[in-house]
N, C-alpha and C. Protein backbone atom coordinates (compact mmCIF):
# COMPACT_ATOMS: atom_id res chain seq x y z
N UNK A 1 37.15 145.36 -135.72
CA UNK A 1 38.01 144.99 -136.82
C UNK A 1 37.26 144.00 -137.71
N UNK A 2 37.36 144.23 -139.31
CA UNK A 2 36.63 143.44 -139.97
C UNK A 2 36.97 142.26 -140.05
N UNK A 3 36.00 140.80 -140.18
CA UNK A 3 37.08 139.58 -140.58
C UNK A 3 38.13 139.51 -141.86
N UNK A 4 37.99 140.38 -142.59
CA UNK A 4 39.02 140.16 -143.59
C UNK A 4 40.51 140.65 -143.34
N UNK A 5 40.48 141.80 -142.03
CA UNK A 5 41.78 142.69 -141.65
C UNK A 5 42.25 141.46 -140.42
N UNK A 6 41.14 140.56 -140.31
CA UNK A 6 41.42 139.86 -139.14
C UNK A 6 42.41 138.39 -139.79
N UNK A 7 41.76 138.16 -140.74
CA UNK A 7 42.16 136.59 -141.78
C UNK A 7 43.49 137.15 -142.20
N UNK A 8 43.85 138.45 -142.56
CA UNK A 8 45.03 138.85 -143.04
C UNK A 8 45.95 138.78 -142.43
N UNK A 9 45.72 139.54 -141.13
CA UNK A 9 46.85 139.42 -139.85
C UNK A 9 46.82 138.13 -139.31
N UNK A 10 46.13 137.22 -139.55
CA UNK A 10 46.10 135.77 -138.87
C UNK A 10 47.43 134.81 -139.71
N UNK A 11 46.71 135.59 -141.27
CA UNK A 11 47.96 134.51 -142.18
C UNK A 11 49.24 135.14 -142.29
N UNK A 12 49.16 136.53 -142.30
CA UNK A 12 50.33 137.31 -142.07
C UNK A 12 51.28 136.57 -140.82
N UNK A 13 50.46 136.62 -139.50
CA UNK A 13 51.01 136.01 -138.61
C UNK A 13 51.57 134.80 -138.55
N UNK A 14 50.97 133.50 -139.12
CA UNK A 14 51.66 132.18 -139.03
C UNK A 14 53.12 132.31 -140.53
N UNK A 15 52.83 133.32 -141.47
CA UNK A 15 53.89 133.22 -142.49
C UNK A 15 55.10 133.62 -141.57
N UNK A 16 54.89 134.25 -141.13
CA UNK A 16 55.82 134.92 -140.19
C UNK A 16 56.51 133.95 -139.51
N UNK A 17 55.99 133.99 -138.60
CA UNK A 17 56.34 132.71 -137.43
C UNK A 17 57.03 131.54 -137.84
N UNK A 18 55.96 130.74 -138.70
CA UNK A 18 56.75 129.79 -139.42
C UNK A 18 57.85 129.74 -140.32
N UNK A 19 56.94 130.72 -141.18
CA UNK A 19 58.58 130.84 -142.37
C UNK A 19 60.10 131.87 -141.48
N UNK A 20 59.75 132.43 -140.61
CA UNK A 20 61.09 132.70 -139.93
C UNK A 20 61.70 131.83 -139.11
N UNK A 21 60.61 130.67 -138.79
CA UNK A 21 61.69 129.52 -138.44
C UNK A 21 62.71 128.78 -138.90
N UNK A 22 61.73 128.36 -140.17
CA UNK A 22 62.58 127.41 -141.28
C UNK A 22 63.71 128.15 -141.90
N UNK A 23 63.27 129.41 -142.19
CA UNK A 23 64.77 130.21 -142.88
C UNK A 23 65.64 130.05 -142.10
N UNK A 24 65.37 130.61 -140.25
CA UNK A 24 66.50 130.65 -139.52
C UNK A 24 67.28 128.89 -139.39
N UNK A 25 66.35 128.10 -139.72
CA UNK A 25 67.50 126.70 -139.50
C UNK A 25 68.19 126.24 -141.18
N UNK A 26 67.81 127.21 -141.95
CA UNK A 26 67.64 126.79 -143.52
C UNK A 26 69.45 127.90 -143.32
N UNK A 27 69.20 128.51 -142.65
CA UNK A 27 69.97 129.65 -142.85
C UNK A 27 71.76 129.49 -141.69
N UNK A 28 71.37 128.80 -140.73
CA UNK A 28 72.21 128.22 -139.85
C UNK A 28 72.44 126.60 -140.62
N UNK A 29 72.33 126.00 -140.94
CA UNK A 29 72.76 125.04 -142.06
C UNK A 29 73.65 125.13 -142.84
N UNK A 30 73.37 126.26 -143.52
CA UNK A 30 74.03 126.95 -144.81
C UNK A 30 75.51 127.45 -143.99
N UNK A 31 75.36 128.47 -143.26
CA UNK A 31 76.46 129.35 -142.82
C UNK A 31 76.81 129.36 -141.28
N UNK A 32 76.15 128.64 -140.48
CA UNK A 32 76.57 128.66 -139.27
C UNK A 32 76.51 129.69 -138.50
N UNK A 33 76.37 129.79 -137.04
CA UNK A 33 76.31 131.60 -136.40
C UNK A 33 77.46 131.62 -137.05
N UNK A 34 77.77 132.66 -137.67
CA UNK A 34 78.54 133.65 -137.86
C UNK A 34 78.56 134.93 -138.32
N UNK A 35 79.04 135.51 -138.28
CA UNK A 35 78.95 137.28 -138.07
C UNK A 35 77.99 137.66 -139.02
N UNK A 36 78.03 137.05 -140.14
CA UNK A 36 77.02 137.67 -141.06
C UNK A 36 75.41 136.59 -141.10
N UNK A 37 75.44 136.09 -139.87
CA UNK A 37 74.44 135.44 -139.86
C UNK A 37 73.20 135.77 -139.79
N UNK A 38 72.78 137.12 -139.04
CA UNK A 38 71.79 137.80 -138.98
C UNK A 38 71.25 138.75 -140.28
N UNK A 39 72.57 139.10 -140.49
CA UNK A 39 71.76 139.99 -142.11
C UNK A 39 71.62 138.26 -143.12
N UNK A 40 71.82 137.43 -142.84
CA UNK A 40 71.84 136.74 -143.57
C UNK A 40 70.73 136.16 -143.83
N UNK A 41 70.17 135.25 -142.70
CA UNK A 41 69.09 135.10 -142.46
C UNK A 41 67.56 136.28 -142.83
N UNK A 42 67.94 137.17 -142.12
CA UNK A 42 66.71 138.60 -143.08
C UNK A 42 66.47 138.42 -144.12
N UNK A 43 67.77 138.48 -144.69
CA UNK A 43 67.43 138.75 -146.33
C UNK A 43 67.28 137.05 -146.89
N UNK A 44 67.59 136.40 -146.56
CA UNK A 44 66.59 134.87 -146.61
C UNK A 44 64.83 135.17 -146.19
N UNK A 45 65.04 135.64 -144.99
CA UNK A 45 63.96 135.60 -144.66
C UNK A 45 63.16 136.16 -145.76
N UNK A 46 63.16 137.72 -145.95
CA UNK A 46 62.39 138.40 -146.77
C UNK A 46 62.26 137.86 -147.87
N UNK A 47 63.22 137.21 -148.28
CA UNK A 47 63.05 136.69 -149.90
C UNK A 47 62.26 135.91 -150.06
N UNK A 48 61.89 134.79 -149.05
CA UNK A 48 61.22 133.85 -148.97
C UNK A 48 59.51 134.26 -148.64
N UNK A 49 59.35 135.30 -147.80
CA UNK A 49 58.36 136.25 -147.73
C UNK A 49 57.79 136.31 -149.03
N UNK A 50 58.53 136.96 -149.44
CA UNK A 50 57.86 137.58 -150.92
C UNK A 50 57.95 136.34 -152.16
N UNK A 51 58.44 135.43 -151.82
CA UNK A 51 58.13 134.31 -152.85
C UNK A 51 56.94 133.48 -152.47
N UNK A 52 56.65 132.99 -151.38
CA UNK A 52 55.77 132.26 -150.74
C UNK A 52 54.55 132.69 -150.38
N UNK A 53 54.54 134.37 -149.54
CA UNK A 53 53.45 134.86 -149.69
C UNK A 53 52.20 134.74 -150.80
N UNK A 54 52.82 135.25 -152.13
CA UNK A 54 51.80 135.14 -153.32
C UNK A 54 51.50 134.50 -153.49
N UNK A 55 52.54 133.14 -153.55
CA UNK A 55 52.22 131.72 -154.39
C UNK A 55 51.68 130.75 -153.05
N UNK A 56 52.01 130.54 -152.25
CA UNK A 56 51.34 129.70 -151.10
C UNK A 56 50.19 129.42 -151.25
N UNK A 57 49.09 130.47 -151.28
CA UNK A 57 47.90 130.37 -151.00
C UNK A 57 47.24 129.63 -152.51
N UNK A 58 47.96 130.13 -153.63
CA UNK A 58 47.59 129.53 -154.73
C UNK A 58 47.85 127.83 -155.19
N UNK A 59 49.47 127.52 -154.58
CA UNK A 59 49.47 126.26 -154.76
C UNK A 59 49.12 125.45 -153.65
N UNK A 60 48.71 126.00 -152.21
CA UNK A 60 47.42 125.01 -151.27
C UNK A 60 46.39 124.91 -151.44
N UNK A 61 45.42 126.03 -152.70
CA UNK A 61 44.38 125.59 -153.39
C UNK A 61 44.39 125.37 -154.62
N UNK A 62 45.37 124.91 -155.07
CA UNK A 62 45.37 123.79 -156.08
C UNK A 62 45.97 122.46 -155.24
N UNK A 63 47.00 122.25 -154.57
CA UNK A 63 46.39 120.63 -153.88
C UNK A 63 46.13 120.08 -153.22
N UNK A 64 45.10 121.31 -152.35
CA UNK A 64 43.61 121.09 -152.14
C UNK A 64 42.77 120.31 -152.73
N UNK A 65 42.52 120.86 -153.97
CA UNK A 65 41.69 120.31 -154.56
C UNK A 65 42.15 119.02 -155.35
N UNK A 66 43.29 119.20 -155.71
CA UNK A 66 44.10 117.73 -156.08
C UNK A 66 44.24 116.24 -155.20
N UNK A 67 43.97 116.68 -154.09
CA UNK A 67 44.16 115.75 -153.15
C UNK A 67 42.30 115.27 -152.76
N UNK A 68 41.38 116.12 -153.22
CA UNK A 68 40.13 116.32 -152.87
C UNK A 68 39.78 115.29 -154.30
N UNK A 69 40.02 115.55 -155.28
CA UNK A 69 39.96 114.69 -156.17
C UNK A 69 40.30 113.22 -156.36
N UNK A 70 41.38 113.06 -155.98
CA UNK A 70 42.39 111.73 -155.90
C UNK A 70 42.05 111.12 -155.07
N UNK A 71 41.54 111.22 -153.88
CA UNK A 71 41.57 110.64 -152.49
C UNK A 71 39.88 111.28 -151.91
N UNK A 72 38.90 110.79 -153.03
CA UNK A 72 37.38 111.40 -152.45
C UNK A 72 36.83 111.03 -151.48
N UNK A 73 37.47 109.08 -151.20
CA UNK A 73 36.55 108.37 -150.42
C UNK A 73 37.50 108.23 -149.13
N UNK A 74 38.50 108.85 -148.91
CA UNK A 74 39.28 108.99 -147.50
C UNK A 74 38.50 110.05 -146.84
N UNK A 75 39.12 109.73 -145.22
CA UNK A 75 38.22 111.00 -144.70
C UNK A 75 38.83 112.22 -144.48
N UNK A 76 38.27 113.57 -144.26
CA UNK A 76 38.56 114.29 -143.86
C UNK A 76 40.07 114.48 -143.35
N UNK A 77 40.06 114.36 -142.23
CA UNK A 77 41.14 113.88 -141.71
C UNK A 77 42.80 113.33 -142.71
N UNK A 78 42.16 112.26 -143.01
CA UNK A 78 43.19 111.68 -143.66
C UNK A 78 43.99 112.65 -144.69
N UNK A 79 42.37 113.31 -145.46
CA UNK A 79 42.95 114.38 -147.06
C UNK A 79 43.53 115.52 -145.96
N UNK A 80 43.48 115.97 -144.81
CA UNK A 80 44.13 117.74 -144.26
C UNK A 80 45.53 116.40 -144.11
N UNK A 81 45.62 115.81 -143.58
CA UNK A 81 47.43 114.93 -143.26
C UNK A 81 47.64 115.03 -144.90
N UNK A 82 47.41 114.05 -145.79
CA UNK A 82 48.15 113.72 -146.85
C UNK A 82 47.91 115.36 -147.33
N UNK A 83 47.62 116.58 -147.74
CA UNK A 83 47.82 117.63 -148.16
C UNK A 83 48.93 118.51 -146.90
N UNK A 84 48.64 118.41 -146.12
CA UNK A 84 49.64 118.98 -145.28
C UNK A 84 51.04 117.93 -145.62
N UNK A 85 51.34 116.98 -145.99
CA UNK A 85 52.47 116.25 -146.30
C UNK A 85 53.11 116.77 -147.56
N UNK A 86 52.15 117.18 -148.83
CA UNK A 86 53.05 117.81 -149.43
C UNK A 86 52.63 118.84 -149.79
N UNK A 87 52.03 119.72 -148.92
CA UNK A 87 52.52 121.38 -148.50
C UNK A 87 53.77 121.18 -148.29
N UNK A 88 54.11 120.82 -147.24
CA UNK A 88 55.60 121.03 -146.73
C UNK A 88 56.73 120.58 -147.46
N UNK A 89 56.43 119.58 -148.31
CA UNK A 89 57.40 119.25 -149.45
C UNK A 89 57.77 120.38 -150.64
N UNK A 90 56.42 121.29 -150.74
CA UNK A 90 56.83 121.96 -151.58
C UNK A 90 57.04 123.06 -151.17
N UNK A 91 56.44 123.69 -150.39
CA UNK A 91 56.91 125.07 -149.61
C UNK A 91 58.38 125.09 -148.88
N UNK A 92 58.85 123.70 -148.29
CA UNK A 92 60.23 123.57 -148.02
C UNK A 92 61.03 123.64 -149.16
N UNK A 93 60.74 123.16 -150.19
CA UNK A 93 61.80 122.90 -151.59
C UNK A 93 61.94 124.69 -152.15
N UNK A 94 60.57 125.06 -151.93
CA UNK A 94 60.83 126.71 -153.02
C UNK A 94 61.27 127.20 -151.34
N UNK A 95 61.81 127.10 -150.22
CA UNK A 95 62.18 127.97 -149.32
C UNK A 95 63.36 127.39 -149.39
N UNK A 96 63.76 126.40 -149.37
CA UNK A 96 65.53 125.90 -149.77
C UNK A 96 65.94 126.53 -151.25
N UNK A 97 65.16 126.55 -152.13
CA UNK A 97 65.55 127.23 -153.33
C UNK A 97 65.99 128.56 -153.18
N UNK A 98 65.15 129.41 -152.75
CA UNK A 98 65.74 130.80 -152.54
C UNK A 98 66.51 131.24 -151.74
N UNK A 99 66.46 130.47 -150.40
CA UNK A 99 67.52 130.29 -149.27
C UNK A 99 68.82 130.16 -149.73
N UNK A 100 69.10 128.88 -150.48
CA UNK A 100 70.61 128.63 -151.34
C UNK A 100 71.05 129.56 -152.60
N UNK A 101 69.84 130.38 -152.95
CA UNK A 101 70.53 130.91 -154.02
C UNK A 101 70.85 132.82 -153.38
N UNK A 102 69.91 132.46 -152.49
CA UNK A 102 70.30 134.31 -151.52
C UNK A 102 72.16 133.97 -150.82
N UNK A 103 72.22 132.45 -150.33
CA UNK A 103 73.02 132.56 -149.78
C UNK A 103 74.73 132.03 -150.45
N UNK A 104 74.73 131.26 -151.20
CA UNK A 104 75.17 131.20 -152.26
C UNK A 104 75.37 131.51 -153.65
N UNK A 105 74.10 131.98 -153.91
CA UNK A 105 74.23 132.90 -155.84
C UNK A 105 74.13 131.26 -156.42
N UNK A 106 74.53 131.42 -157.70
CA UNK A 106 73.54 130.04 -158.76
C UNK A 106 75.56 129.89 -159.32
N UNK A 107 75.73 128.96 -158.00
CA UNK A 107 77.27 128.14 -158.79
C UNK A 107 76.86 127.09 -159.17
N UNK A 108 78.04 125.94 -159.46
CA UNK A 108 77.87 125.04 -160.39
C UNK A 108 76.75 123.92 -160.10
N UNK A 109 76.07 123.62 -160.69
CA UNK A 109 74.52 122.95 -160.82
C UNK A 109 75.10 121.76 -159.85
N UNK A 110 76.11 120.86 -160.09
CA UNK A 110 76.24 119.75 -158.83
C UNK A 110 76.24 120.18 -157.36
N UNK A 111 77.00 121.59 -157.27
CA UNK A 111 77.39 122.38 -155.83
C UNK A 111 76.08 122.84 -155.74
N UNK A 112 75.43 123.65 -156.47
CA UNK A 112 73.84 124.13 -156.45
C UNK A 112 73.31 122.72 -155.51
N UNK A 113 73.00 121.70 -156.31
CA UNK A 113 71.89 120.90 -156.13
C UNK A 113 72.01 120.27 -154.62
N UNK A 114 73.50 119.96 -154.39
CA UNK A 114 74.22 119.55 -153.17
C UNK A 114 73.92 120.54 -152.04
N UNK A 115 73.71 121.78 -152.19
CA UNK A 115 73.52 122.64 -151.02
C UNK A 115 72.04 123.29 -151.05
N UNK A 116 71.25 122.74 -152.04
CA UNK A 116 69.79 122.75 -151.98
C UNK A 116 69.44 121.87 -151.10
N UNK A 117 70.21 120.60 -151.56
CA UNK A 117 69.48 119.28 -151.08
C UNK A 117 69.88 119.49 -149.28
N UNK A 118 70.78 119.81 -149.14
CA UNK A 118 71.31 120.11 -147.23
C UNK A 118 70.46 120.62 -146.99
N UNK A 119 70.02 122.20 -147.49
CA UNK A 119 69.52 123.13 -146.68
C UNK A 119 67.46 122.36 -146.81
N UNK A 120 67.50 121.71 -147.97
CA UNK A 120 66.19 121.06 -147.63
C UNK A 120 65.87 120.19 -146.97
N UNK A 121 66.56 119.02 -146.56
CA UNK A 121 66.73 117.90 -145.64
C UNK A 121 66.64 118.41 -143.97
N UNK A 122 67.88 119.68 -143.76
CA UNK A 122 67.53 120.21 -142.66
C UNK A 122 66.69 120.66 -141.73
N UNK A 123 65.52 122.00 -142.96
CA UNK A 123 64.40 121.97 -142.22
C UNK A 123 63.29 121.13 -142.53
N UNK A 124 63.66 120.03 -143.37
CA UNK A 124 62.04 119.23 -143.34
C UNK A 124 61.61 118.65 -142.47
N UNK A 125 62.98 117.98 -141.44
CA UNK A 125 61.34 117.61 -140.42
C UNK A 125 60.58 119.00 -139.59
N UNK A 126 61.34 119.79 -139.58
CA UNK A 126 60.33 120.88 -138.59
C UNK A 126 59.10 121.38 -139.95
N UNK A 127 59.86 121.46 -141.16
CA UNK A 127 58.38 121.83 -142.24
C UNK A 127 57.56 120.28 -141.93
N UNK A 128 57.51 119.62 -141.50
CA UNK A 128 56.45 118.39 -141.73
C UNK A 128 56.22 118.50 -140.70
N UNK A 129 56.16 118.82 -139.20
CA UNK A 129 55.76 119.06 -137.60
C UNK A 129 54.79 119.97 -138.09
N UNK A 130 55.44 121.28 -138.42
CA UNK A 130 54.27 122.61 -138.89
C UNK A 130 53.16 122.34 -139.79
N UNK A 131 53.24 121.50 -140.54
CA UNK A 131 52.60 121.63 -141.96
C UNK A 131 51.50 120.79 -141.30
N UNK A 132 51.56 119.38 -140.60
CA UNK A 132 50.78 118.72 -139.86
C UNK A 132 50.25 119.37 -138.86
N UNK A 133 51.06 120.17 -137.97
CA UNK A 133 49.89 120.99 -136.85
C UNK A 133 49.07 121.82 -137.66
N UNK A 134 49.42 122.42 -139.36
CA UNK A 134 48.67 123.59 -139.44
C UNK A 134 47.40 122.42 -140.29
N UNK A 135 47.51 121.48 -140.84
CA UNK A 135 46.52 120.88 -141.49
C UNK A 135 45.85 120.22 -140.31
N UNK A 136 46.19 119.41 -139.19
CA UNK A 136 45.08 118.56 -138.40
C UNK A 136 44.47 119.93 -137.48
N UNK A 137 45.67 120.93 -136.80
CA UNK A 137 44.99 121.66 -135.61
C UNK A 137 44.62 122.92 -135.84
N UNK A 138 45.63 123.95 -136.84
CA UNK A 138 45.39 125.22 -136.96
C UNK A 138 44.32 125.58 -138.03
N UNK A 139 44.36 124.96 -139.53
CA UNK A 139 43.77 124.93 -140.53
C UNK A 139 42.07 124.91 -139.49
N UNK A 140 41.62 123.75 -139.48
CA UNK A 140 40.47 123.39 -138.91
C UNK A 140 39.71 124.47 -137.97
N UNK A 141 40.64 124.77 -136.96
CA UNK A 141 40.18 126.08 -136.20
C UNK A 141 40.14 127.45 -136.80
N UNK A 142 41.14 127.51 -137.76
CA UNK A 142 40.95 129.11 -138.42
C UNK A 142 39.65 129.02 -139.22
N UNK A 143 39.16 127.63 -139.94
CA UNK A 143 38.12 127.38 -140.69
C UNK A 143 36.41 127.63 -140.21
N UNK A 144 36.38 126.72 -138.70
CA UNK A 144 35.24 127.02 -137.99
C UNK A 144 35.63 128.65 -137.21
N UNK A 145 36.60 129.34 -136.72
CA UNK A 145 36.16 130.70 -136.70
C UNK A 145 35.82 132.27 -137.94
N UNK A 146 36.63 131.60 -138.90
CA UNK A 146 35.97 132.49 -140.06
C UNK A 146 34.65 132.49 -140.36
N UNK A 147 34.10 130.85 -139.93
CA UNK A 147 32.60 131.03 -140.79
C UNK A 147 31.80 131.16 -139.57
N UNK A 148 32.02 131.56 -138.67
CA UNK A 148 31.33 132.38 -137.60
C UNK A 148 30.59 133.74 -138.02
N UNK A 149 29.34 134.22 -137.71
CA UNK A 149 29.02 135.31 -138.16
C UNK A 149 29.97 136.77 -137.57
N UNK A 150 30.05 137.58 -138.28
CA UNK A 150 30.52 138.51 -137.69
C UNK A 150 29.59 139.02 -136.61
């Protein structure tokens, strides 16, 4: 298998994993088990799939490099924590965004903002657990095995 079918299914895999976590507590927040909780969650899920997929990779290398800029003379270390801190700020906010509006529709902007702000508060500490294992432990290791020779 080539490394690129390999890097695909790797990131395929943690979007997965992760982002079906956060939906499912983004999604039990919102509506509670109840009967329509499972189609509910899916179609959270997927939505969030297809919003995050594209854009993820684009806005962690932009502040990547934003944080690479701002913060030159910290170490290593320090820039994967403070970028993994607001990864998860913003990947939680656009996954509460589409979460509340799959599961609610776009009512009145105070009720909107009020059931954004729940369903984002809810999963942020588990988005800031993830976002920190994937910047200090997972990031680092997917990094030194890609640049392994094939």
């Amino acid at each position: 298998m080539s490394k690129k079918v390999q890097k695909i299914g790797i990131i395929a895999s943690i979007v997965i994993v992760f982002g079906g976590f956060l939906t499912f507590l983004m999604t039990w927040r919102n509506i509670g088990f109840s009967d329509g909780f499972m189609g509910a969650w899916l179609s959270s899920f997927a939505l969030c799939i297809l919003c995050i997929a594209p854009i993820g990779g684009v806005i962690a290398f932009l502040v990547h490099r934003v944080v690479k800029s701002v913060l030159p003379n910290v170490s290593a270390l320090q820039q994967n924590l403070v970028f993994g801190l607001i990864m998860a700020v913003i990947m939680e906010s656009i996954m509460a965004l589409v979460t509340t509006i799959n599961l609610h529709g776009l009512v009145v902007l105070k009720a909107f903002f009020e059931l954004w702000l729940a369903t984002f508060v809810s999963a942020l500490p588990a988005g800031l657990v993830i976002s920190i294992l994937m910047s200090l432990v997972i990031k680092p290791k997917l990094a030194a095995f890609w640049a392994k020779p094939a």
